[in-house]
Structures are given as structure tokens and as C-alpha cells.
C-alpha atoms as a PDB file:
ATOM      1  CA  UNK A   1      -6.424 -27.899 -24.505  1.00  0.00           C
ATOM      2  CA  UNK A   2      -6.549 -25.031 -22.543  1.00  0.00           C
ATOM      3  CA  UNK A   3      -3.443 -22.666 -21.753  1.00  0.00           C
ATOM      4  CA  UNK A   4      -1.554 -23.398 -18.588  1.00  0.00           C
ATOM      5  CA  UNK A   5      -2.056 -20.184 -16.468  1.00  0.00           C
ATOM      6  CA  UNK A   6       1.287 -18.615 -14.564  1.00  0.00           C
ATOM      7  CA  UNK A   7       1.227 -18.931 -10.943  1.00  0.00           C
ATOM      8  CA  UNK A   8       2.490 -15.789  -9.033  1.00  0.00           C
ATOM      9  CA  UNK A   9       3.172 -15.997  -5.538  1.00  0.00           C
ATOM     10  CA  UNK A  10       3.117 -12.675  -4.077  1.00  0.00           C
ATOM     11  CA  UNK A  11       4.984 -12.586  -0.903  1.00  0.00           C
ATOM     12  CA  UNK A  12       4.401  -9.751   1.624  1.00  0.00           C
ATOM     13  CA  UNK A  13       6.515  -8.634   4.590  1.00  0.00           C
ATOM     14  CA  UNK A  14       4.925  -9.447   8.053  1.00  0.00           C
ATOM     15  CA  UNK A  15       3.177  -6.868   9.775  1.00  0.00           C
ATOM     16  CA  UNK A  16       4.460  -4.524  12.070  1.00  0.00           C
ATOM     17  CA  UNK A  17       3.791  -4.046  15.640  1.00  0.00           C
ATOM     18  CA  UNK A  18       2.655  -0.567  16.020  1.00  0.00           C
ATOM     19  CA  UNK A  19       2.581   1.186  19.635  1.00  0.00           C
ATOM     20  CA  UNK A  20      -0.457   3.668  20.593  1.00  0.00           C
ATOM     21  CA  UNK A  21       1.674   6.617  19.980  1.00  0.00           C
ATOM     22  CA  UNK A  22       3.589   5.430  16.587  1.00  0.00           C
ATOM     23  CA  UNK A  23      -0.269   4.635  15.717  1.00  0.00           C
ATOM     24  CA  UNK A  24      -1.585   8.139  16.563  1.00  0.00           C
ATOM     25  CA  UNK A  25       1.107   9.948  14.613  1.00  0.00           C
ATOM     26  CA  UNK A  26      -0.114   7.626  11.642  1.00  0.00           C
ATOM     27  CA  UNK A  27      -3.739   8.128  11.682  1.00  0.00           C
ATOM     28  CA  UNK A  28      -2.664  12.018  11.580  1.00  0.00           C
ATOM     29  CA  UNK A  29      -0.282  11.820   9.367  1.00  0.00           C
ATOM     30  CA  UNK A  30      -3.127  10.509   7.092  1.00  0.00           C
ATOM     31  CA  UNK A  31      -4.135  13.068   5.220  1.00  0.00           C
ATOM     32  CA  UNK A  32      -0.782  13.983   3.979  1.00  0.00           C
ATOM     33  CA  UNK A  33       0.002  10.599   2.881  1.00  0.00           C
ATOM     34  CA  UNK A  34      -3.456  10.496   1.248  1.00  0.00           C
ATOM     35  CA  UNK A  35      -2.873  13.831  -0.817  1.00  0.00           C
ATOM     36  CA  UNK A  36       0.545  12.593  -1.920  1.00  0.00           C
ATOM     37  CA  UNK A  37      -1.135   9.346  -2.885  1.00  0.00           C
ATOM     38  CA  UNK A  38      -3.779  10.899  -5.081  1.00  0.00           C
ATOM     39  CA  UNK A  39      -0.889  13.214  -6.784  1.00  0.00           C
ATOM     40  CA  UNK A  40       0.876   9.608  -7.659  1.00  0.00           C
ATOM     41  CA  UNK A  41      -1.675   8.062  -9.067  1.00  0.00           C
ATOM     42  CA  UNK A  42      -3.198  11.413 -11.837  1.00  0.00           C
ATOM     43  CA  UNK A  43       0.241  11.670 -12.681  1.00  0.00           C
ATOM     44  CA  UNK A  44       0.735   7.959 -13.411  1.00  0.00           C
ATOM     45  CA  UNK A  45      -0.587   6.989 -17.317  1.00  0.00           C
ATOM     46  CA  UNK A  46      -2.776   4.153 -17.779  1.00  0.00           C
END
């Protein structure tokens, strides 16, 4: 008999409606997100 497996439902919040100039600050704001990302995840243990 094989082992029931867990189901996980992963719920995620609907997605935003983003104006041309919110969107413009994002896409430059990239590279700062990006860097902090990167820190995150070399700091983070496996």
C-alpha cells in the first residue's frame, strides 16, 4: 500500500494593479531589491 501523500494548498494574494508610474519606479528599483535578495539568500544555511 502506498503512503497517502499530504495535500498543501498554497494560497496566494491576488495581484495588484500597478499604474505606469508605480511600475517604472519598480523596474528601477530593481537592482536594489535584487542585491538585497542575493545578500538573503548567502546568508541563509541550507
Amino acid at each position: 500500500m502506498k503512503p497517502l501523500k499530504k495535500m498543501i494548498k498554497i494560497e496566494r494574494p491576488e495581484r495588484e494593479k500597478v499604474d505606469r508610474k508605480e511600475a517604472l519606479k519598480r523596474v528601477k528599483a530593481f537592482s536594489k531589491r535584487k542585491e538585497r535578495l542575493i545578500a538573503s539568500i548567502r546568508e541563509g544555511t541550507h
